[in-house]
PDB file of N, CA and C in Angstrom:
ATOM      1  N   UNK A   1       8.197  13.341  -7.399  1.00  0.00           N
ATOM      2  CA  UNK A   1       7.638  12.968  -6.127  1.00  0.00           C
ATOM      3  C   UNK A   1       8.630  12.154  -5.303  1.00  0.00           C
ATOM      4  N   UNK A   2       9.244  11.636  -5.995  1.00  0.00           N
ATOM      5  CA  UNK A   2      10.520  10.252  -5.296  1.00  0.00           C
ATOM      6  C   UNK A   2      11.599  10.962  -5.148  1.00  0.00           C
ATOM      7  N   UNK A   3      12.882  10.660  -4.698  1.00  0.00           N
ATOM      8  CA  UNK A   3      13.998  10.994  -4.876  1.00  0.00           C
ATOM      9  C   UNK A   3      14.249  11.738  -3.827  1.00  0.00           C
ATOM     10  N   UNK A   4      13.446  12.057  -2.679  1.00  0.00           N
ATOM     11  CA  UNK A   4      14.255  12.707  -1.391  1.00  0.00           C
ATOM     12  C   UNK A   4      14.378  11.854  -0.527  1.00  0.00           C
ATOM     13  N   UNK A   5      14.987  12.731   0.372  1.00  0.00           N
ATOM     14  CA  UNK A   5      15.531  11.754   2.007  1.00  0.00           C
ATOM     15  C   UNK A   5      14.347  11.035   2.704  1.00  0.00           C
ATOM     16  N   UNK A   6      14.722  10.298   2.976  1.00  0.00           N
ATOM     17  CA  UNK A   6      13.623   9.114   4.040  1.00  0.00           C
ATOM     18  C   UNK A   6      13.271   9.830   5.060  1.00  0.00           C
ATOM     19  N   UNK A   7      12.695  10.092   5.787  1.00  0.00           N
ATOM     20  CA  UNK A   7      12.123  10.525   6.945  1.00  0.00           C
ATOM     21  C   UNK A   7      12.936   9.837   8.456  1.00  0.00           C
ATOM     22  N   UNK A   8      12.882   8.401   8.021  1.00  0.00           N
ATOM     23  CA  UNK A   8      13.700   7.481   9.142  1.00  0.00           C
ATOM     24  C   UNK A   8      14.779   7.627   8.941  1.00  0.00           C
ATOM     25  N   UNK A   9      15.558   7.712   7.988  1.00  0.00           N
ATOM     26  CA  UNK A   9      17.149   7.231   7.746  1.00  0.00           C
ATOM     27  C   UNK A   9      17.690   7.692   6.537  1.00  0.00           C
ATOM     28  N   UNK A  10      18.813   7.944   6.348  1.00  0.00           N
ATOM     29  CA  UNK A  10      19.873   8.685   5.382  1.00  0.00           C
ATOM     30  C   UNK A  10      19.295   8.229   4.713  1.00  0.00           C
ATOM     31  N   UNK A  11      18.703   7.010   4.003  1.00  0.00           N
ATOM     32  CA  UNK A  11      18.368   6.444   2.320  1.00  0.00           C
ATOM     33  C   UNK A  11      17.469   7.756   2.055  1.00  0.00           C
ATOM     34  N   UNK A  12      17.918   7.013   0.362  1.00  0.00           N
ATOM     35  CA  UNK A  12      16.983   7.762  -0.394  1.00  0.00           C
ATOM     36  C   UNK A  12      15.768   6.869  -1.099  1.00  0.00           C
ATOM     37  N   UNK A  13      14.789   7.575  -1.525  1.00  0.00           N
ATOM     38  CA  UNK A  13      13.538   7.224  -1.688  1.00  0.00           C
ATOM     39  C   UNK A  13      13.052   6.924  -2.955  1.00  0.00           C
ATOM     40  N   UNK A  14      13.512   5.841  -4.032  1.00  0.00           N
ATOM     41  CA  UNK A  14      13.535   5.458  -5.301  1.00  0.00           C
ATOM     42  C   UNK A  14      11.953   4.957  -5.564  1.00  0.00           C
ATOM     43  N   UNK A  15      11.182   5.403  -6.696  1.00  0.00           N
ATOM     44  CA  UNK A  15      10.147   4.473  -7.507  1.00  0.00           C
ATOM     45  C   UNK A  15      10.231   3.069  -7.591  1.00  0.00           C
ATOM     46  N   UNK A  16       9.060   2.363  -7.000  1.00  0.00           N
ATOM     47  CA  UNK A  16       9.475   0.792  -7.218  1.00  0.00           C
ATOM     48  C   UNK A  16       8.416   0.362  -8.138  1.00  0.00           C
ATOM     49  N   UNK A  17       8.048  -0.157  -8.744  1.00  0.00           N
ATOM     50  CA  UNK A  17       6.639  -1.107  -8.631  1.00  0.00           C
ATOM     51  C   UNK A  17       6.408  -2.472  -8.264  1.00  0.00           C
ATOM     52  N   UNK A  18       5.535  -2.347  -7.744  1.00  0.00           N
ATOM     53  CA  UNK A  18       4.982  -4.101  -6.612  1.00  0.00           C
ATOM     54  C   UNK A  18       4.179  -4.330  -7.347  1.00  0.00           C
ATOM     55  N   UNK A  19       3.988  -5.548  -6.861  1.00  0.00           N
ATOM     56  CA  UNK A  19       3.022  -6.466  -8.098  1.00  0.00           C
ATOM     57  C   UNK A  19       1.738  -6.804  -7.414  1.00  0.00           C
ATOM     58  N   UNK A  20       2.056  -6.210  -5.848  1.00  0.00           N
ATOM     59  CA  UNK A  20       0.629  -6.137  -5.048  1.00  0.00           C
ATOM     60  C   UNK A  20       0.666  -5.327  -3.326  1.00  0.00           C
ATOM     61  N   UNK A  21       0.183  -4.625  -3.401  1.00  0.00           N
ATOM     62  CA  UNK A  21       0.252  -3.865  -2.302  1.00  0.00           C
ATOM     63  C   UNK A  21      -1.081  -3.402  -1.492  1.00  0.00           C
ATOM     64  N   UNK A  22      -0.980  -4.501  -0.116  1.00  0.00           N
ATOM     65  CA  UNK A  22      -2.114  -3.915   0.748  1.00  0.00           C
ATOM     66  C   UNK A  22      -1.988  -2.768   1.601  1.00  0.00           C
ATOM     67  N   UNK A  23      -3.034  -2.139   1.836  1.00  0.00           N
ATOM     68  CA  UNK A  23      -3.277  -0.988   2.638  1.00  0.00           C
ATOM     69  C   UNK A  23      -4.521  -1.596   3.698  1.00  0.00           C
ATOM     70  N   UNK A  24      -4.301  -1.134   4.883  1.00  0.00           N
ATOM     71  CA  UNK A  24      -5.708  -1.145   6.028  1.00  0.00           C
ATOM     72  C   UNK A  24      -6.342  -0.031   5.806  1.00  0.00           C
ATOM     73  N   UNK A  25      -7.837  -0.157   5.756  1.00  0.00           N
ATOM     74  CA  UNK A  25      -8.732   0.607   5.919  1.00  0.00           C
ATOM     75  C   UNK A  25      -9.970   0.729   6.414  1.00  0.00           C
ATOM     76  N   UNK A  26      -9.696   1.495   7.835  1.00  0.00           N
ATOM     77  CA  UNK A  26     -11.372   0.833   8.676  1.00  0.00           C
ATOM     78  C   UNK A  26     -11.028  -0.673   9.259  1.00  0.00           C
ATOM     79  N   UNK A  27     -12.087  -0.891   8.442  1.00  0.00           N
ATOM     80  CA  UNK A  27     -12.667  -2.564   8.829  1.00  0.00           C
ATOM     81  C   UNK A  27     -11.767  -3.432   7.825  1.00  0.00           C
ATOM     82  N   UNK A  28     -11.241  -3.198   6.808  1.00  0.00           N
ATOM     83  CA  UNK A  28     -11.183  -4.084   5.645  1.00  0.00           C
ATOM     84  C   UNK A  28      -9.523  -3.535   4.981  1.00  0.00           C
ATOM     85  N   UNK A  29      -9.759  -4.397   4.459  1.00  0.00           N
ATOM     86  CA  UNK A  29      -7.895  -3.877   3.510  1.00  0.00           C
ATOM     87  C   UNK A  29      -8.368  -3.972   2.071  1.00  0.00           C
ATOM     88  N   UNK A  30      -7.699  -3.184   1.359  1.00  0.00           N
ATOM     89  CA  UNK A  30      -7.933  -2.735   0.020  1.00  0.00           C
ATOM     90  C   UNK A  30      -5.987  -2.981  -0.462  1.00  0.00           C
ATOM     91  N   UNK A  31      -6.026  -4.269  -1.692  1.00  0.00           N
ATOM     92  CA  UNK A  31      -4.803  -3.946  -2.467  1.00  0.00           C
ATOM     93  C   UNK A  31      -5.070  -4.079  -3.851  1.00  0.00           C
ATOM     94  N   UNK A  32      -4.056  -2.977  -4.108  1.00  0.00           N
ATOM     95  CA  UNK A  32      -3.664  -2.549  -5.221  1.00  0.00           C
ATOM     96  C   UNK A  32      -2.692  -3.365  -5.684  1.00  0.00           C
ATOM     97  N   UNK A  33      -2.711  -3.499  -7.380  1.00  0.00           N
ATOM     98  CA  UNK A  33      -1.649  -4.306  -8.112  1.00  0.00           C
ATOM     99  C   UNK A  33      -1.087  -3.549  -9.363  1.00  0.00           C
ATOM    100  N   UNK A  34       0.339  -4.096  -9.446  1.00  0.00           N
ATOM    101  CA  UNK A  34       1.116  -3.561 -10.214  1.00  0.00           C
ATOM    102  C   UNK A  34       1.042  -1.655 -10.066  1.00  0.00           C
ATOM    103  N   UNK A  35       1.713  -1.756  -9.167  1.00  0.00           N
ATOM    104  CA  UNK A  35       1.577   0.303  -8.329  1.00  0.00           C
ATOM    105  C   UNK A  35       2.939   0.344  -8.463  1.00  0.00           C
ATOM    106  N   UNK A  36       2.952   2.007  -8.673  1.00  0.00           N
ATOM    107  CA  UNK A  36       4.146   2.142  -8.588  1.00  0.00           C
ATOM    108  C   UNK A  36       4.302   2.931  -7.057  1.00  0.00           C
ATOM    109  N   UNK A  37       5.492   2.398  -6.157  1.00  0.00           N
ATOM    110  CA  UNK A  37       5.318   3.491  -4.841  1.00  0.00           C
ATOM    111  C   UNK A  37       6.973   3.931  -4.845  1.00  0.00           C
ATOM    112  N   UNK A  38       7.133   4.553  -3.631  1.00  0.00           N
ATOM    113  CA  UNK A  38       8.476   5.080  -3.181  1.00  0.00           C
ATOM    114  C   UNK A  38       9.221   4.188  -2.074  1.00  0.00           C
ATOM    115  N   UNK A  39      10.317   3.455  -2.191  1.00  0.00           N
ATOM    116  CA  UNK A  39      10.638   2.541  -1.447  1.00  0.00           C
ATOM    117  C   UNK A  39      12.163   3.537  -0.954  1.00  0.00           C
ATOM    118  N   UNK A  40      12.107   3.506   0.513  1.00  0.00           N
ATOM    119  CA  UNK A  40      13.574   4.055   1.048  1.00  0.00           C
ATOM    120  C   UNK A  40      14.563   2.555   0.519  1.00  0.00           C
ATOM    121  N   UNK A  41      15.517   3.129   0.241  1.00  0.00           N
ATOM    122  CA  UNK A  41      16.672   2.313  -0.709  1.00  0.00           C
ATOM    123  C   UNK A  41      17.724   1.443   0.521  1.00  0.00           C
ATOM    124  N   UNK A  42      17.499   2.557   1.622  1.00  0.00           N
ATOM    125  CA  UNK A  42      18.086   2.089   2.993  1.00  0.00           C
ATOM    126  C   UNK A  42      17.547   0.762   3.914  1.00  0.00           C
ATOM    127  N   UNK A  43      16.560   1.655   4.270  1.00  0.00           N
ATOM    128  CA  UNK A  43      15.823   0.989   5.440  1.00  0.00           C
ATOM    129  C   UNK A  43      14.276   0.480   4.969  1.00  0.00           C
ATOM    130  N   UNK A  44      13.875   0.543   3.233  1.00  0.00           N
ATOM    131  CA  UNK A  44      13.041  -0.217   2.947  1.00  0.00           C
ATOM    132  C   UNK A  44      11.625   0.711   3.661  1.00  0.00           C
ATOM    133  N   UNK A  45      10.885   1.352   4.162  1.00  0.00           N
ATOM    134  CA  UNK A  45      10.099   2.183   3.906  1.00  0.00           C
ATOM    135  C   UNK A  45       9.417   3.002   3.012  1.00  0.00           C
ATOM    136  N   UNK A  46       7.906   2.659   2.917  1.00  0.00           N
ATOM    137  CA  UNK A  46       7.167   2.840   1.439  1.00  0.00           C
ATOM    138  C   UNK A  46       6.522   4.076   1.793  1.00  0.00           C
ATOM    139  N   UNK A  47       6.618   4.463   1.041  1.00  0.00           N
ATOM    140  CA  UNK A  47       5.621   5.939   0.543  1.00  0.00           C
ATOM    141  C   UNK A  47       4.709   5.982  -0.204  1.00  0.00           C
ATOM    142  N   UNK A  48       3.776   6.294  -0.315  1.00  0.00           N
ATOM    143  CA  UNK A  48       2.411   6.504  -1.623  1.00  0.00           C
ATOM    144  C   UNK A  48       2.266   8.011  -2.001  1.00  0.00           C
ATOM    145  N   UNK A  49       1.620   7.994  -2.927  1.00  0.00           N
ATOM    146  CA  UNK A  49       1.508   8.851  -3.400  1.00  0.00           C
ATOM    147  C   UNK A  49       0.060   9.298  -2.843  1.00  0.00           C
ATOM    148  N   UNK A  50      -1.083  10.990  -3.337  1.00  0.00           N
ATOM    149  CA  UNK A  50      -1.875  10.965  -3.203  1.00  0.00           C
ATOM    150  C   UNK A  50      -2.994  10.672  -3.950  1.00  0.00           C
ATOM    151  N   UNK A  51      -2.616   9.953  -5.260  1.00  0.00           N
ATOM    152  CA  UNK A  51      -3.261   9.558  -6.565  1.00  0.00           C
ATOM    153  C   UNK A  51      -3.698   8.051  -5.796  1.00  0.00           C
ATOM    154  N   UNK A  52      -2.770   7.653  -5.202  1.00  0.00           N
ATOM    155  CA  UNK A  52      -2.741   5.818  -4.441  1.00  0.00           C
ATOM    156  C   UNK A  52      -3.648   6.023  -3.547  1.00  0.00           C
ATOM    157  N   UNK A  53      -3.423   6.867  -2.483  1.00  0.00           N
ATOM    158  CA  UNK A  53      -4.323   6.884  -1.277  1.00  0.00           C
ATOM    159  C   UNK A  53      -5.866   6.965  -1.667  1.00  0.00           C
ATOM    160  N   UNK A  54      -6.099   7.909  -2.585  1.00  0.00           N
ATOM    161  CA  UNK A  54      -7.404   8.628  -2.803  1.00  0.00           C
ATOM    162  C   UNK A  54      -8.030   7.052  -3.720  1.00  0.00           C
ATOM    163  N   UNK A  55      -7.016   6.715  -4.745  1.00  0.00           N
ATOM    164  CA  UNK A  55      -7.714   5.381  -4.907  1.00  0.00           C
ATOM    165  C   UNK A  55      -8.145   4.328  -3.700  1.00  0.00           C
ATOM    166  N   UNK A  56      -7.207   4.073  -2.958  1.00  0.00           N
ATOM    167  CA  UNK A  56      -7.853   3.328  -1.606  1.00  0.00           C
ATOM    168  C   UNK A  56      -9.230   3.715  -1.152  1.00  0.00           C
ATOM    169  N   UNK A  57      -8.683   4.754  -0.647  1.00  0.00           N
ATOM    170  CA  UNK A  57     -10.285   5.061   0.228  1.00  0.00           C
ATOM    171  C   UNK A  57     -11.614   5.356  -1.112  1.00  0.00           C
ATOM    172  N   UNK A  58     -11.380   5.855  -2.289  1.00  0.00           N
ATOM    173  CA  UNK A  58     -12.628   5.583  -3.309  1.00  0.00           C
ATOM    174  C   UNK A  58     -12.750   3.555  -2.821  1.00  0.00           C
ATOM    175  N   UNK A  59     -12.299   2.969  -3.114  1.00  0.00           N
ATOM    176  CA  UNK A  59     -12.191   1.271  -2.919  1.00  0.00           C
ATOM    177  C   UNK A  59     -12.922   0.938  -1.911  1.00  0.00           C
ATOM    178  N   UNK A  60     -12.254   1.371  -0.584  1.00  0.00           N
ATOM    179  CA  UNK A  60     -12.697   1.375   0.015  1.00  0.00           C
ATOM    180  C   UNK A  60     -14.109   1.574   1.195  1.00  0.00           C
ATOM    181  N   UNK A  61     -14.652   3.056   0.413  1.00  0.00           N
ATOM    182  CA  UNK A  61     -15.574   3.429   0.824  1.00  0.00           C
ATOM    183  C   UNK A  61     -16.939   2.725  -0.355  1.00  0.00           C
ATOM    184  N   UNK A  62     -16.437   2.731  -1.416  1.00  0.00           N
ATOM    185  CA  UNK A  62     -17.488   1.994  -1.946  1.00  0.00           C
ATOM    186  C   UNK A  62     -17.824   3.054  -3.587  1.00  0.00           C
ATOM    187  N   UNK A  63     -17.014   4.000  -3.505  1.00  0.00           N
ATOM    188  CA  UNK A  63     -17.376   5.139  -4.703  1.00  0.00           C
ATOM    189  C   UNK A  63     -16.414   4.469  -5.629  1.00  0.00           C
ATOM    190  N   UNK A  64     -15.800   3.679  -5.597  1.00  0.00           N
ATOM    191  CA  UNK A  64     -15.282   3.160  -6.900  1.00  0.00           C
ATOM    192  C   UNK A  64     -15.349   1.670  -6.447  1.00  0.00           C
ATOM    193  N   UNK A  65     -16.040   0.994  -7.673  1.00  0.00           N
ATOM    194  CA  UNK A  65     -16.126  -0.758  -8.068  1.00  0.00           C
ATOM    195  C   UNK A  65     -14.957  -0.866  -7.750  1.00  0.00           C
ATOM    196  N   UNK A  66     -14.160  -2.085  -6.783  1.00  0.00           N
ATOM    197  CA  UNK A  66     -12.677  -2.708  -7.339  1.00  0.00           C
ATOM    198  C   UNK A  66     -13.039  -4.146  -8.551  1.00  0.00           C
ATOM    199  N   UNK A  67     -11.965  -4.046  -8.895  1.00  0.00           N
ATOM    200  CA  UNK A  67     -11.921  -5.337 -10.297  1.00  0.00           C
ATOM    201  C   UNK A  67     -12.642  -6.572 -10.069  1.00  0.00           C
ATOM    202  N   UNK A  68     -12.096  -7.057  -8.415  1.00  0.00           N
ATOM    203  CA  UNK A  68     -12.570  -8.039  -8.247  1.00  0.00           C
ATOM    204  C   UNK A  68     -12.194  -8.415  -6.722  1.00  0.00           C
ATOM    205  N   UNK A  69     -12.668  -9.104  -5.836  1.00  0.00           N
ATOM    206  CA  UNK A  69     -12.753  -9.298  -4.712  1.00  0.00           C
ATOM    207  C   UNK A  69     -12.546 -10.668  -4.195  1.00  0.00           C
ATOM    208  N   UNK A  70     -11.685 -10.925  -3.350  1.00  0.00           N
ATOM    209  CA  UNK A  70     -10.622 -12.115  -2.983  1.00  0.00           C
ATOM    210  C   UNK A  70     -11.022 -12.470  -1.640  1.00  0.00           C
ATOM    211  N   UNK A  71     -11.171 -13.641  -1.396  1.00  0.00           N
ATOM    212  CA  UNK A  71     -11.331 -14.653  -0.281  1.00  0.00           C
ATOM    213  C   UNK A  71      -9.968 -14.439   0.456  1.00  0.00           C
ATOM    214  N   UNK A  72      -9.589 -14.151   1.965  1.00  0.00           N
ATOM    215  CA  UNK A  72      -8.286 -14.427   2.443  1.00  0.00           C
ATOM    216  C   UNK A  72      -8.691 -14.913   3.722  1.00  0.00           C
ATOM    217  N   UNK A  73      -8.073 -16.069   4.025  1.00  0.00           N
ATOM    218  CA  UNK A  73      -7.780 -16.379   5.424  1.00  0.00           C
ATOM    219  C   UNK A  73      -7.148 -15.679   6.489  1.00  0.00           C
ATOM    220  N   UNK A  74      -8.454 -15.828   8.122  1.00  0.00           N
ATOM    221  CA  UNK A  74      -7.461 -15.376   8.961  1.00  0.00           C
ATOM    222  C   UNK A  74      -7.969 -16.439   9.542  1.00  0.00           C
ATOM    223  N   UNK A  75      -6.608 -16.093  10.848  1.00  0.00           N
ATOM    224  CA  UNK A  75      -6.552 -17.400  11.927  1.00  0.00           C
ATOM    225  C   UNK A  75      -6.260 -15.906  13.372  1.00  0.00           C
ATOM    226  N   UNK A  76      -6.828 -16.638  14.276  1.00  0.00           N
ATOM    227  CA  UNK A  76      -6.752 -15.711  15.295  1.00  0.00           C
ATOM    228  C   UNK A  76      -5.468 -16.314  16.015  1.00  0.00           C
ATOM    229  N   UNK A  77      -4.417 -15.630  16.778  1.00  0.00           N
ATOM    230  CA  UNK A  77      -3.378 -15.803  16.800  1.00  0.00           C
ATOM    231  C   UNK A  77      -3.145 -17.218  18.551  1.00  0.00           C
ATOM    232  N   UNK A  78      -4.580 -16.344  19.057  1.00  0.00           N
ATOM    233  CA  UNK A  78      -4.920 -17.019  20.006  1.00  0.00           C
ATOM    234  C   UNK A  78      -5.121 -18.580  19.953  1.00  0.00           C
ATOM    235  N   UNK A  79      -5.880 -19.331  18.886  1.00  0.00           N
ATOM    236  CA  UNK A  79      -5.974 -20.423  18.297  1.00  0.00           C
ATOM    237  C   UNK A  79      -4.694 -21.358  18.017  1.00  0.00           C
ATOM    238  N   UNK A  80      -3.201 -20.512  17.389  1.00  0.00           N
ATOM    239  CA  UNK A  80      -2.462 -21.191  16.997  1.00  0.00           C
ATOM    240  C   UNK A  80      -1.747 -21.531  18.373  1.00  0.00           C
TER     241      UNK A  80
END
């Protein structure tokens, strides 16, 4: 799945794994931990797979439990 040209730029597109990776979805963000994705080697651009995505939106939509669910702060930008 990894190992071709970047879309943006000459790099190439190596397997990484992150130790936490958010995605937007809808209303809400869904992250995943310890994933493995495709990072351009160049210009740093991530790729997923469709095993990743389809987990998101199951998460997301509510057809799959996530592990556990996290408090995060926002601040409206207007405020600061």
């Amino acid at each position: 799945m990894y190992g071709h040209q970047c879309e943006y730029c000459e790099g190439l597109v190596q397997p990484q794994s992150v130790k936490r990776q958010a995605f937007k979805h809808c209303d809400g963000f869904v992250i995943l931990e310890d994933v493995a994705i495709g990072v351009c080697n160049h210009c740093g651009n991530r790729y997923y797979s469709a095993d990743i995505l389809h987990a998101v939106h199951a998460v997301a939509t509510g057809a799959q439990v996530p592990e556990r669910t996290e408090q995060i702060s926002v601040s409206d930008r207007r405020s600061v």
